[in-house]
C-alpha atoms as a PDB file:
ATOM      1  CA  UNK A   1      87.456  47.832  15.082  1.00  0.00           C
ATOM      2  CA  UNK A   2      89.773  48.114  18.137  1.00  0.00           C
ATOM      3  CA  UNK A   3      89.697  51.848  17.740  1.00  0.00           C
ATOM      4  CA  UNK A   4      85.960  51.468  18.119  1.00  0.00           C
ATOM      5  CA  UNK A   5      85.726  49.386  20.671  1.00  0.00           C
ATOM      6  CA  UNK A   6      88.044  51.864  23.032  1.00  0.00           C
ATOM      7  CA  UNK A   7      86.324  54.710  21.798  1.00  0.00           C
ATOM      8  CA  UNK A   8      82.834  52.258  23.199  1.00  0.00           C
ATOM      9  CA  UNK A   9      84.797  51.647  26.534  1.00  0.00           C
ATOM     10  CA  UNK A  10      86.131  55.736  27.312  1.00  0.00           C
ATOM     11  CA  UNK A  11      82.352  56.586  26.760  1.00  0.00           C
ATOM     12  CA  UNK A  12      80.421  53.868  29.198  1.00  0.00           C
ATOM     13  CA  UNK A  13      83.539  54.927  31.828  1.00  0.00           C
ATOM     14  CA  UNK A  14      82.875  58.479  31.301  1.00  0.00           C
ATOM     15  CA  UNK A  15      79.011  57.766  31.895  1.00  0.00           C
ATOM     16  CA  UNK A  16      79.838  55.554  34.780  1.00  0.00           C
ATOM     17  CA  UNK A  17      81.967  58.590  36.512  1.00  0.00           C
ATOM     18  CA  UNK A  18      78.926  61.109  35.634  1.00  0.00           C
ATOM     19  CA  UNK A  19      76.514  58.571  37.495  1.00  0.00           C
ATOM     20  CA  UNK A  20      78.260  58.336  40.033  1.00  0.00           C
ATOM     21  CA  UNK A  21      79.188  62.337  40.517  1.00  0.00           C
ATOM     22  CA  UNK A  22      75.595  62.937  40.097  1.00  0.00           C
ATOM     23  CA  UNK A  23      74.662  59.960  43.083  1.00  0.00           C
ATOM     24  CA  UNK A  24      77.563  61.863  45.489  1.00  0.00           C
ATOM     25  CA  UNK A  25      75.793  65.207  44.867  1.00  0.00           C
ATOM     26  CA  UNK A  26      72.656  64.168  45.349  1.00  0.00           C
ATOM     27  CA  UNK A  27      73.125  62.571  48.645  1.00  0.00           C
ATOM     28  CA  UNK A  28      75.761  65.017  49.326  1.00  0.00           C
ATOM     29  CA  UNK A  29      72.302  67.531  48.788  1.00  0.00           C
ATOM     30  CA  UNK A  30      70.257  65.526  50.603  1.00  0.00           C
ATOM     31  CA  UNK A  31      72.999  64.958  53.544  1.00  0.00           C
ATOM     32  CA  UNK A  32      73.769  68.790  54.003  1.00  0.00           C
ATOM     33  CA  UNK A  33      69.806  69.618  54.040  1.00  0.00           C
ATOM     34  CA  UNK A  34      69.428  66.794  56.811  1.00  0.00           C
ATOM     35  CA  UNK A  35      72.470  68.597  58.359  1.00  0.00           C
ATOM     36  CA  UNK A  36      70.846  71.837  58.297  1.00  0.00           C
ATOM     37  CA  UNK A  37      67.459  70.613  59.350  1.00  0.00           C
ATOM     38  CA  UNK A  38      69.382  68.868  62.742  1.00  0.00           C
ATOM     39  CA  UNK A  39      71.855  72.195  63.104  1.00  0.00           C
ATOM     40  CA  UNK A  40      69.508  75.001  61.948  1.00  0.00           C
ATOM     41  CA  UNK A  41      66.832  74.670  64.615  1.00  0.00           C
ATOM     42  CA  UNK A  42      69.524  74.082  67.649  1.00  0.00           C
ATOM     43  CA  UNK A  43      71.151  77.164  66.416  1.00  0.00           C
ATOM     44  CA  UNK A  44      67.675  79.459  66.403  1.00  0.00           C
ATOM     45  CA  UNK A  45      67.325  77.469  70.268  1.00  0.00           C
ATOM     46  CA  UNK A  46      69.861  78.570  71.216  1.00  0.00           C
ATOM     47  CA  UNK A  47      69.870  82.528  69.639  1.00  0.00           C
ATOM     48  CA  UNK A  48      66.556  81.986  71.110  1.00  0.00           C
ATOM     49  CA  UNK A  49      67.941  81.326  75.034  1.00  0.00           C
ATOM     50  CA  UNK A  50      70.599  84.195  74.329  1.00  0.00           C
ATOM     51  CA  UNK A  51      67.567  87.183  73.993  1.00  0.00           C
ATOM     52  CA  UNK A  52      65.622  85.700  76.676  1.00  0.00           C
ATOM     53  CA  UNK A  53      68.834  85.604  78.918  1.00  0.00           C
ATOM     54  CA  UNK A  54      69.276  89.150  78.227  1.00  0.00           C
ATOM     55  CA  UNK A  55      65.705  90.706  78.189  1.00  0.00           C
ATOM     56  CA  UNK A  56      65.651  88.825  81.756  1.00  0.00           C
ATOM     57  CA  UNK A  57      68.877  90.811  82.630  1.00  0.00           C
ATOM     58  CA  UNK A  58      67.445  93.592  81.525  1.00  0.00           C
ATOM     59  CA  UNK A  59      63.776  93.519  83.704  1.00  0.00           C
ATOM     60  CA  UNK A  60      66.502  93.084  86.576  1.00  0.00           C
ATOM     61  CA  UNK A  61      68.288  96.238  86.028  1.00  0.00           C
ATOM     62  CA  UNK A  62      64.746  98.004  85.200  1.00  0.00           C
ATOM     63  CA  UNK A  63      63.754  96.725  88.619  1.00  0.00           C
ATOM     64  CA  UNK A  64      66.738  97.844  90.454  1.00  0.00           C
ATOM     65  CA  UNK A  65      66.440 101.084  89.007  1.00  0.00           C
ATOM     66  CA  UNK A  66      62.754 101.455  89.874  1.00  0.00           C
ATOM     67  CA  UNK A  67      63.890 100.169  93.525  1.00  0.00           C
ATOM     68  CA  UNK A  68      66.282 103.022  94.041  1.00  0.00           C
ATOM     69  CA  UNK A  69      63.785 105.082  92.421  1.00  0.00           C
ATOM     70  CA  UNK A  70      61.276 104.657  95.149  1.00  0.00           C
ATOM     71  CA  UNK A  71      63.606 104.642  98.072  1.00  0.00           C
ATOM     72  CA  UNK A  72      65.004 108.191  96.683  1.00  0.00           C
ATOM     73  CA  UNK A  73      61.102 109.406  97.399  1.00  0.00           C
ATOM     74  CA  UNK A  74      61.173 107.866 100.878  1.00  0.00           C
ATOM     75  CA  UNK A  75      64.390 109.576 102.045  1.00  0.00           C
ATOM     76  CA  UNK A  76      64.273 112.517  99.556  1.00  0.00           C
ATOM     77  CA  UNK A  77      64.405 115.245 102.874  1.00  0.00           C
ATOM     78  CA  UNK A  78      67.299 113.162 104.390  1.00  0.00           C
ATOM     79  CA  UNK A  79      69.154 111.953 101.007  1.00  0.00           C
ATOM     80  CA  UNK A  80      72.810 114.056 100.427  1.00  0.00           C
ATOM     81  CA  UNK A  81      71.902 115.893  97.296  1.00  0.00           C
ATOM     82  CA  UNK A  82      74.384 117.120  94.541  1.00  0.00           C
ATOM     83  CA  UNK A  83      71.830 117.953  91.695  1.00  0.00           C
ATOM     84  CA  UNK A  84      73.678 117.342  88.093  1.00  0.00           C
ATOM     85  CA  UNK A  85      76.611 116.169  89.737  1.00  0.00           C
ATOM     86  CA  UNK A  86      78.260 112.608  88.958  1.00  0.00           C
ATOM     87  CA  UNK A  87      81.841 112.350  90.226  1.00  0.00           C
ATOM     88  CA  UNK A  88      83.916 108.779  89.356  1.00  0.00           C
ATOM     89  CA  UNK A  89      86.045 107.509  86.606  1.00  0.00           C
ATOM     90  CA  UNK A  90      85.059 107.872  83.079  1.00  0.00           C
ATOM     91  CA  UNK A  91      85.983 106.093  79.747  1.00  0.00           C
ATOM     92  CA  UNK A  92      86.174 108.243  76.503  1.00  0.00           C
ATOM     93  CA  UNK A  93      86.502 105.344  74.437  1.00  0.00           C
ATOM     94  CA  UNK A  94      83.369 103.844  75.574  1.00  0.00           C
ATOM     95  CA  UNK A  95      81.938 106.910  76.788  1.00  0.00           C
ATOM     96  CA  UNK A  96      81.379 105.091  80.243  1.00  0.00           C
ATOM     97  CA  UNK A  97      80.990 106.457  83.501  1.00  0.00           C
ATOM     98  CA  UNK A  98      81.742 104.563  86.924  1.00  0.00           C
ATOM     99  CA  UNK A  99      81.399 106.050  90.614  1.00  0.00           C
ATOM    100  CA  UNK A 100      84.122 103.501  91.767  1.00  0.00           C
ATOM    101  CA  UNK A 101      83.151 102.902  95.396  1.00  0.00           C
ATOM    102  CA  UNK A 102      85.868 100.779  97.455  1.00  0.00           C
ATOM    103  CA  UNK A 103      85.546  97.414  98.204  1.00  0.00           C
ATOM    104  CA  UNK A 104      82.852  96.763  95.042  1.00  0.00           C
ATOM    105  CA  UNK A 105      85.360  96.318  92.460  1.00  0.00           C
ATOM    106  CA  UNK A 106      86.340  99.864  92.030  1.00  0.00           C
ATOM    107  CA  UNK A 107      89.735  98.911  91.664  1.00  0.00           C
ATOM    108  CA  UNK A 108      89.046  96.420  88.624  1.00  0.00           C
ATOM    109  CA  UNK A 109      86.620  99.560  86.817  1.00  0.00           C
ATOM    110  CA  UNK A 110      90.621 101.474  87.231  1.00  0.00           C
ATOM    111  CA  UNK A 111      92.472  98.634  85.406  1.00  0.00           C
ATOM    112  CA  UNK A 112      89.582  98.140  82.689  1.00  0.00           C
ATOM    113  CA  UNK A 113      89.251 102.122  82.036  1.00  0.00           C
ATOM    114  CA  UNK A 114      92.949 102.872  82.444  1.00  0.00           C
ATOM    115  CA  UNK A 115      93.524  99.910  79.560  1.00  0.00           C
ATOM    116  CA  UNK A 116      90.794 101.436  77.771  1.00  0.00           C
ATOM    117  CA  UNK A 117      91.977 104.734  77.197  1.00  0.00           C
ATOM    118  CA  UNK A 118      95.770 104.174  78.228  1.00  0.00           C
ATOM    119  CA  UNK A 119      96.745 107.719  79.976  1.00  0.00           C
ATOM    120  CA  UNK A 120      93.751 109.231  78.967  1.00  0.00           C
ATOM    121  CA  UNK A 121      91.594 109.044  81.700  1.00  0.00           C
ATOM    122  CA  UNK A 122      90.332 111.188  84.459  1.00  0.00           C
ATOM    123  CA  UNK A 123      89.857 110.222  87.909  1.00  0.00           C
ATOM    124  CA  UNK A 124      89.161 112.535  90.994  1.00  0.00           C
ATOM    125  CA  UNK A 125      86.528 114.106  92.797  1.00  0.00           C
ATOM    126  CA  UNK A 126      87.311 117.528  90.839  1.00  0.00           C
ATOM    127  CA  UNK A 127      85.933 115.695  87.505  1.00  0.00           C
ATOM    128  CA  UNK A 128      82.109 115.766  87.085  1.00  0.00           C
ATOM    129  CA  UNK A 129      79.808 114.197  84.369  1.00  0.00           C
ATOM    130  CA  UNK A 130      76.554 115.353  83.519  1.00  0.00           C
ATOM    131  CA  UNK A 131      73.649 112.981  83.128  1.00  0.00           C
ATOM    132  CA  UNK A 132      73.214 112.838  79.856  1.00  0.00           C
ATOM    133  CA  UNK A 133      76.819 112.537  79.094  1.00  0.00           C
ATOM    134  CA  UNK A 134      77.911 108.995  79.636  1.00  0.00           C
ATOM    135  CA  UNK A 135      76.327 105.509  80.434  1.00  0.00           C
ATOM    136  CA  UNK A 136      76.755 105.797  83.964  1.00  0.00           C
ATOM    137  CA  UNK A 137      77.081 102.296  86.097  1.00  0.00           C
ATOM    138  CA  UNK A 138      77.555 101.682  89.556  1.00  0.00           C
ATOM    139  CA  UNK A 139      78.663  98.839  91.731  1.00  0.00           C
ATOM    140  CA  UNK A 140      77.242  97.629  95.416  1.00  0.00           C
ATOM    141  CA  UNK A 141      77.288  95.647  97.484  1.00  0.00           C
ATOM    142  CA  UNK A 142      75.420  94.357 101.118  1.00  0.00           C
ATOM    143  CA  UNK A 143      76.145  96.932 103.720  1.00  0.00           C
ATOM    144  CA  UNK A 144      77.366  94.567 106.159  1.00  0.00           C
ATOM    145  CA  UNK A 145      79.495  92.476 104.099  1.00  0.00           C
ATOM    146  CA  UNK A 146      81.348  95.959 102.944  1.00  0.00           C
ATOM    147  CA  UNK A 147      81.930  97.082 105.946  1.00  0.00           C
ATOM    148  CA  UNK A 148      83.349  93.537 107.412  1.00  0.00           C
ATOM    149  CA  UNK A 149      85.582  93.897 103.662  1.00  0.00           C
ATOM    150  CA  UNK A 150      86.877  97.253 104.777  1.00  0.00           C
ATOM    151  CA  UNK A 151      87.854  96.347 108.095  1.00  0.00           C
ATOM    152  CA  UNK A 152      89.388  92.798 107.663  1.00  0.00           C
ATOM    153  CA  UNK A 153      91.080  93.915 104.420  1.00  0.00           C
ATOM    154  CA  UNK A 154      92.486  97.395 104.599  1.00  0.00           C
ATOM    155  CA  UNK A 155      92.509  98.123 108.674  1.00  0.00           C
ATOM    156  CA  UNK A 156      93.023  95.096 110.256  1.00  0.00           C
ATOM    157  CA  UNK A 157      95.724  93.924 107.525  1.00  0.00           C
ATOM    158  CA  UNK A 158      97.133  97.545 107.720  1.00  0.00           C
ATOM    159  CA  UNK A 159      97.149  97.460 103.664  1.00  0.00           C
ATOM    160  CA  UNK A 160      98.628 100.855 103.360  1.00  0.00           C
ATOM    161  CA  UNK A 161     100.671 103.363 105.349  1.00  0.00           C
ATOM    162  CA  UNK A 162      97.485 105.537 105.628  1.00  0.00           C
ATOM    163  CA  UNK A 163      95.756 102.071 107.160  1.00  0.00           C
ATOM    164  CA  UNK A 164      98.377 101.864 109.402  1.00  0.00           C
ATOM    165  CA  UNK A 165      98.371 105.332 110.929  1.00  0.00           C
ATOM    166  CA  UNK A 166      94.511 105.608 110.743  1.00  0.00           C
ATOM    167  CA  UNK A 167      94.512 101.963 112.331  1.00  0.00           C
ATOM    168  CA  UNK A 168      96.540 102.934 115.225  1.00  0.00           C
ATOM    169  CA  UNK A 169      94.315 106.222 115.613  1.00  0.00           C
ATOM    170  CA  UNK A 170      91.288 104.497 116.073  1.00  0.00           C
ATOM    171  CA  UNK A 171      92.523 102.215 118.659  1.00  0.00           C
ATOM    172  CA  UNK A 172      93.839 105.296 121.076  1.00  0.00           C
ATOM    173  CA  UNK A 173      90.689 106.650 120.733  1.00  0.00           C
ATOM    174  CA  UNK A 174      88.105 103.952 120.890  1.00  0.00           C
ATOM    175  CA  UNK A 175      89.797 101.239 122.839  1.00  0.00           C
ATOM    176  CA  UNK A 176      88.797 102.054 125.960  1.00  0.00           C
ATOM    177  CA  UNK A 177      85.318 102.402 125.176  1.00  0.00           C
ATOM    178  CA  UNK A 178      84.693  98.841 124.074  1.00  0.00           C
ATOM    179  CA  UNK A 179      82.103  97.079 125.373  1.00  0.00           C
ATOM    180  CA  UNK A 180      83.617  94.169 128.611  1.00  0.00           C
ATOM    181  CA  UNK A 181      81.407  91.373 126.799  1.00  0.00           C
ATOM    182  CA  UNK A 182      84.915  92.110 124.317  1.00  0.00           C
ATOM    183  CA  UNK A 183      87.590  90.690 126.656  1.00  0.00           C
ATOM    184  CA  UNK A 184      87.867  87.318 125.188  1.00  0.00           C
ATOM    185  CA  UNK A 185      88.353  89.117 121.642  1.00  0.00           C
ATOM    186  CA  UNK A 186      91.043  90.988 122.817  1.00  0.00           C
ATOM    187  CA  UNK A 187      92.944  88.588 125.047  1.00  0.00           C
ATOM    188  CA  UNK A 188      92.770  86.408 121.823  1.00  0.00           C
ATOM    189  CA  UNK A 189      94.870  89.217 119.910  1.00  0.00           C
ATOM    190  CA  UNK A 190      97.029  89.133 122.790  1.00  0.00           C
ATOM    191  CA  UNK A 191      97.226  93.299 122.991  1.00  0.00           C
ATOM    192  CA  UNK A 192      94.861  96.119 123.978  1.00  0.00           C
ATOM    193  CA  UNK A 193      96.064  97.993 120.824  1.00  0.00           C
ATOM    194  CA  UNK A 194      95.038  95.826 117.884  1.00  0.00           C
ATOM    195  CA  UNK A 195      92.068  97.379 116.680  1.00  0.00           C
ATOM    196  CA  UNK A 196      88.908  95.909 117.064  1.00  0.00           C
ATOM    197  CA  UNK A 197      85.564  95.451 114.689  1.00  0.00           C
ATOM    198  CA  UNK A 198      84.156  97.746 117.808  1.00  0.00           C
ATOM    199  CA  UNK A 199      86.742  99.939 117.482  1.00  0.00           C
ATOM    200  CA  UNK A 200      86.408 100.242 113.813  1.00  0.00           C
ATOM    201  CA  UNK A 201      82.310 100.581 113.889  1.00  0.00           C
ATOM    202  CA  UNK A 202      82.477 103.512 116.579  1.00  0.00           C
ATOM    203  CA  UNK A 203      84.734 105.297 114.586  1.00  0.00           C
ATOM    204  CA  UNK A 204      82.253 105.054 111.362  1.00  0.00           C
ATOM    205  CA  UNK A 205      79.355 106.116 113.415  1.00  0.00           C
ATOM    206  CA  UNK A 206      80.776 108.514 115.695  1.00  0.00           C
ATOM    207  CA  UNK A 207      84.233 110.068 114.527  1.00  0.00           C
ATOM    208  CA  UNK A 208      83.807 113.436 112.430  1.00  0.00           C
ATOM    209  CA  UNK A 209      86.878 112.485 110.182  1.00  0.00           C
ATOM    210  CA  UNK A 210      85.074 109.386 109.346  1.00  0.00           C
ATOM    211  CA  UNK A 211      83.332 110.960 105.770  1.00  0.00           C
ATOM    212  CA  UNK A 212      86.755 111.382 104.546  1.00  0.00           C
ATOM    213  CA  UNK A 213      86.912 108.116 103.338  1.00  0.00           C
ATOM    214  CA  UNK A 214      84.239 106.550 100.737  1.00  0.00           C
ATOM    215  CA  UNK A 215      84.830 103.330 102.445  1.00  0.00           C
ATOM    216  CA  UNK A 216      82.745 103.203 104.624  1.00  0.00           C
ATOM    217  CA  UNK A 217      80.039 106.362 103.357  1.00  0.00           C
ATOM    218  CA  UNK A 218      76.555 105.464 102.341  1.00  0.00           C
ATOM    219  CA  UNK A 219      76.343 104.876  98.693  1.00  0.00           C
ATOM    220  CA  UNK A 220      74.349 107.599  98.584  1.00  0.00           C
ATOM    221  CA  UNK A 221      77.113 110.086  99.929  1.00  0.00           C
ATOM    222  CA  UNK A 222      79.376 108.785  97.076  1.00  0.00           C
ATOM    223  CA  UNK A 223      77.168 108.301  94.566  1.00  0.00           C
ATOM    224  CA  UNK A 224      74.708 110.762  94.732  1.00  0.00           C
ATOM    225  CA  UNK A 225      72.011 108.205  94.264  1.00  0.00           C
ATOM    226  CA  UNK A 226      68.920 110.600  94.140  1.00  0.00           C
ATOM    227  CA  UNK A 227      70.107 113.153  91.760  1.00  0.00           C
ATOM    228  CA  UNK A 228      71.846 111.210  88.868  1.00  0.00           C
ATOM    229  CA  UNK A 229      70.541 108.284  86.972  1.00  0.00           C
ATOM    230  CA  UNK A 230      72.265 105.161  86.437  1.00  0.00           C
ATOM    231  CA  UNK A 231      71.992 103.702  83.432  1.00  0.00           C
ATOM    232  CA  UNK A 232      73.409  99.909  84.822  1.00  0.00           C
ATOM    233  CA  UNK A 233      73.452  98.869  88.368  1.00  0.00           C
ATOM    234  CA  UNK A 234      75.626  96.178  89.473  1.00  0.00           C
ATOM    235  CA  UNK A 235      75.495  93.714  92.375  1.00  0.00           C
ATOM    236  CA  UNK A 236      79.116  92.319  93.497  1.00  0.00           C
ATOM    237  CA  UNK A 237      76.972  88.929  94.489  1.00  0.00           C
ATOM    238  CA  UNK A 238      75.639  88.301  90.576  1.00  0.00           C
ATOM    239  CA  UNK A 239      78.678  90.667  89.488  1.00  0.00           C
ATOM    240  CA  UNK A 240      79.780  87.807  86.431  1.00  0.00           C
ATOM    241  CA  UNK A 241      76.070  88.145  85.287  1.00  0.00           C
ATOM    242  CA  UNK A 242      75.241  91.482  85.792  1.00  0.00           C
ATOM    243  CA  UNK A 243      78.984  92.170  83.783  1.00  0.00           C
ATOM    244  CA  UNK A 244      77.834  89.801  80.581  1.00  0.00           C
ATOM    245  CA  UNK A 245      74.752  92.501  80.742  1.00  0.00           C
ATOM    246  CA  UNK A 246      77.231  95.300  80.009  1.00  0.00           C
ATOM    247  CA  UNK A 247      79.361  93.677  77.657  1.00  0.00           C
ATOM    248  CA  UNK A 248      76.040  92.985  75.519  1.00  0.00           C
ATOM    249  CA  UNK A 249      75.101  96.393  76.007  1.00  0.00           C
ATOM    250  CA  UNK A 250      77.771  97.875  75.333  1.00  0.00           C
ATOM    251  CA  UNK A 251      80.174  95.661  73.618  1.00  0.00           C
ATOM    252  CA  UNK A 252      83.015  95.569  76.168  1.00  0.00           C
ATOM    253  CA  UNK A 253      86.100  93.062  74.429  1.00  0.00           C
ATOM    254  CA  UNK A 254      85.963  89.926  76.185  1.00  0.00           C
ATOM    255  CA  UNK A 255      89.962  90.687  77.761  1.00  0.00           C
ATOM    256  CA  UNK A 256      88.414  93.701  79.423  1.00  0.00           C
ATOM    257  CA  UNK A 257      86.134  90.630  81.456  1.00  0.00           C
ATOM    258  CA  UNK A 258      89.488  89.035  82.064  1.00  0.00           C
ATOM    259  CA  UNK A 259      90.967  92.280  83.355  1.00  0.00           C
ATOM    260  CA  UNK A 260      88.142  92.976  85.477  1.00  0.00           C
ATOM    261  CA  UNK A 261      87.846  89.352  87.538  1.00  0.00           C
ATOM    262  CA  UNK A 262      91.206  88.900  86.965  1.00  0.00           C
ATOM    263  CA  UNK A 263      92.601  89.543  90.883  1.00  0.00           C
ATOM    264  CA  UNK A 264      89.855  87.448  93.393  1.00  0.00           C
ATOM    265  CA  UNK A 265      87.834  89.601  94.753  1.00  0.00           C
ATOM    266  CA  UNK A 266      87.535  89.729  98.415  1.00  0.00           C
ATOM    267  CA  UNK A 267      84.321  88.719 100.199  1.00  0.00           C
ATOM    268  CA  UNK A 268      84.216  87.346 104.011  1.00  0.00           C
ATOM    269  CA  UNK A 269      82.789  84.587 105.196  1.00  0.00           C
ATOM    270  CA  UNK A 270      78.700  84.868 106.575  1.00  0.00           C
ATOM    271  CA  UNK A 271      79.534  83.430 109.553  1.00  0.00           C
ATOM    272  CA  UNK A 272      82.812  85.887 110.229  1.00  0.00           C
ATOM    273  CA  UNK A 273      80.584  88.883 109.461  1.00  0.00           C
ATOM    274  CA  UNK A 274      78.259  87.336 112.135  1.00  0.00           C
ATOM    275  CA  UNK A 275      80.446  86.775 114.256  1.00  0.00           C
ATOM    276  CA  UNK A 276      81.769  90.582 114.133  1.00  0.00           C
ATOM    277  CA  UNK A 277      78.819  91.921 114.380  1.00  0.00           C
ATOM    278  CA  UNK A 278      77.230  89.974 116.830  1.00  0.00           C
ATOM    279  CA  UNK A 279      79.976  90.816 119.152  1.00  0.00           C
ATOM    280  CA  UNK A 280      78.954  94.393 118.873  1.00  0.00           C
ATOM    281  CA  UNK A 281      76.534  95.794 121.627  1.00  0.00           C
ATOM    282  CA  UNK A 282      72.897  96.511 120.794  1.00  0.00           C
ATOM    283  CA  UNK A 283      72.747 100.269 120.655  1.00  0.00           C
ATOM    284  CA  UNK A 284      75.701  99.793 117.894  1.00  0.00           C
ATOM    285  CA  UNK A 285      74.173  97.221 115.839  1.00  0.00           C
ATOM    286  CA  UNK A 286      70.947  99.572 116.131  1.00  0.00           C
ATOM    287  CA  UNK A 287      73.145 102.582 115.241  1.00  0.00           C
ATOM    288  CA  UNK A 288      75.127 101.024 112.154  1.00  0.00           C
ATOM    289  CA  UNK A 289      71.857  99.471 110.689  1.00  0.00           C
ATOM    290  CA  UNK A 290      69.651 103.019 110.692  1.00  0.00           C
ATOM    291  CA  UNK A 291      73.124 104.529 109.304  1.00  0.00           C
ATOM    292  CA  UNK A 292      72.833 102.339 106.236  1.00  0.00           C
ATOM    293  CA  UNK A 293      69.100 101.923 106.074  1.00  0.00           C
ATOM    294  CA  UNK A 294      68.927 103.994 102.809  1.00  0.00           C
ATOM    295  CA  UNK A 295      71.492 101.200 101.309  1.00  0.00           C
ATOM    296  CA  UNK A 296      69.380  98.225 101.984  1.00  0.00           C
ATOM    297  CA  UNK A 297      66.285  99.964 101.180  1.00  0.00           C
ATOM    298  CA  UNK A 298      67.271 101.203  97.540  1.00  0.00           C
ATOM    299  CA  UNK A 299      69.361  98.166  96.492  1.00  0.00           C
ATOM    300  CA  UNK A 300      66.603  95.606  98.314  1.00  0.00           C
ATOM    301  CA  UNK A 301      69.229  93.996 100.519  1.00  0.00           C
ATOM    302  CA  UNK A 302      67.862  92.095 103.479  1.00  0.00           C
ATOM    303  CA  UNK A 303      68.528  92.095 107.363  1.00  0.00           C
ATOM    304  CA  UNK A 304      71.043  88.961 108.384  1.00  0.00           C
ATOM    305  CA  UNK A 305      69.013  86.242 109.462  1.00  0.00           C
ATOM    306  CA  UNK A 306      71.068  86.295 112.770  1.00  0.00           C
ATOM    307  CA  UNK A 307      69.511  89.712 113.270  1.00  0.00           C
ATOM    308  CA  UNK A 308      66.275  88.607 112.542  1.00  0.00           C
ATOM    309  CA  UNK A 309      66.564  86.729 115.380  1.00  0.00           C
ATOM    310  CA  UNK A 310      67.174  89.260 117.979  1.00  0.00           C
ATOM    311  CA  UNK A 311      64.310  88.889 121.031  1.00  0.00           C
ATOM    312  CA  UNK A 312      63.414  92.858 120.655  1.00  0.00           C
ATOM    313  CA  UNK A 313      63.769  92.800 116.369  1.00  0.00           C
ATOM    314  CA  UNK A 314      59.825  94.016 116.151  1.00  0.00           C
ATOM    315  CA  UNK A 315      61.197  97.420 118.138  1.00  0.00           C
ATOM    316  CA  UNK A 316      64.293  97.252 116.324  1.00  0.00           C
ATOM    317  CA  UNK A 317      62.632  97.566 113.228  1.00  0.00           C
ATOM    318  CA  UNK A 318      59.866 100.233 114.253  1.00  0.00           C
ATOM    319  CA  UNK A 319      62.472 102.466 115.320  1.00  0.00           C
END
């Protein structure tokens, strides 16, 4: 009888335990599916906001392109042609190409490249890509804010020993035709040989050993803008955005990102750039602009508002 009565008491435990197992399961069922009901739909959201984010960073570059496109047609009799001829840094691994133009993050596209393919890389004017060879990108930038860059950060700071010397150059031969409206500039410096934003903008317009250097060419003359097609085209002011584009496109590691934005880039101030060029005398701020009309036209960059607002800017414009 007590042998029964155990046997009665293991079997309504073991159908207690079963019960029970079978109520966790159920609502552990019915818990998960509310779960994935809650989860699920965020999740498609926000794969959802990912594509549109892209396709709209897409339309941009399609846009840019077609922008460059059209200016190439306007200024196709004045445009520096090299026909098949793409000259920059280029990745094997990623089968990337880059024309590397200073002060637009060229030197970050170096450290990236370089850490892609370690000491296999190939850098130089000598090495040419053909169009259909690589994804080709390039990087720009507002005229004026490059040219402040390359002034205030590699002539004026004397970055190099080349700086230096091609600093102290410029002064001898342009500092005695800067404009008297300059004084208080140049008492401020304290010496009639510390070069100048004059200085430094008569000897991109007017020196013949100016072209040597890419900083300060059109993008066109480094680029060769009308004759090879860019695949991605990168603005240093939406630079983080315009770089998630790429790595989407064409699955760049997330440390090559890092590597890239790693060192600050340099950008000056609005109102420093103003104040530089503002300085300058009308025929030069006339001069510089029709120099680097072709950049604003085929990357849709706009005139500074402080030019805008220039008494003669409706003659300005017309010529």
């Amino acid at each position: 009888m007590l042998m029964f009565q155990r046997i009665k008491v293991f079997a309504f435990i073991v159908l207690v335990g079963v019960l029970l197992w079978s109520m966790e399961y159920q609502w552990a069922s019915h818990f998960n599916k509310q779960l994935r009901e809650v989860f699920e739909p965020a999740e498609d959201i926000y794969q959802k906001a990912e594509r549109y984010h892209f396709e709209v960073l897409r339309i941009i570059q399609e846009e840019r392109k077609a922008t460059v496109n059209r200016a190439c047609g306007e200024w196709k009799n004045t445009c520096v042609r090299h026909p098949e001829s793409f000259s920059g840094i280029h990745s094997r691994s990623y089968n990337v190409g880059v024309c590397d133009i200073p002060e637009c993050g060229g030197s970050g596209w170096r450290n990236i490249i370089y850490e892609m393919d370690k000491n296999d890389i190939s850098i130089g004017n000598n090495r040419t890509i053909s169009p259909e060879d690589s994804f080709k990108i390039i990087v720009v930038r507002h005229p004026f804010q490059r040219l402040a860059a390359a002034y205030r950060y590699q002539l004026r700071v004397e970055s190099s020993a080349y700086f230096a010397q091609l600093s102290r150059t410029i002064v001898e031969k342009y500092k005695h035709q800067r404009n008297s409206s300059n004084a208080k500039n140049q008492a401020y410096h304290g010496s009639n040989d510390v070069l100048t934003f004059e200085d430094f903008v008569n000897f991109v317009l007017y020196d013949e050993n100016a072209q040597e250097s890419r900083l300060w060419q059109t993008f066109s003359e480094s680029c060769n803008l009308c004759d090879v097609r860019y695949d991605a085209i990168l603005k240093y002011e939406t630079l983080e955005e315009d770089f998630n584009y790429l790595q989407q496109t064409l699955g760049f590691q997330d440390k090559y990102k890092d590597m890239f934005f790693k060192n600050n880039f340099m950008t000056v101030a609005d109102y420093k750039v103003e104040t530089s060029f503002k300085q300058l005398a009308t025929n030069l701020q006339d001069a510089l602009y029709k120099k680097f009309l072709p950049d604003f036209q085929m990357f849709g960059y706009q005139l500074p508002t402080w030019l805008c607002k220039r008494n003669d800017i409706t003659n300005f414009l017309e010529n």
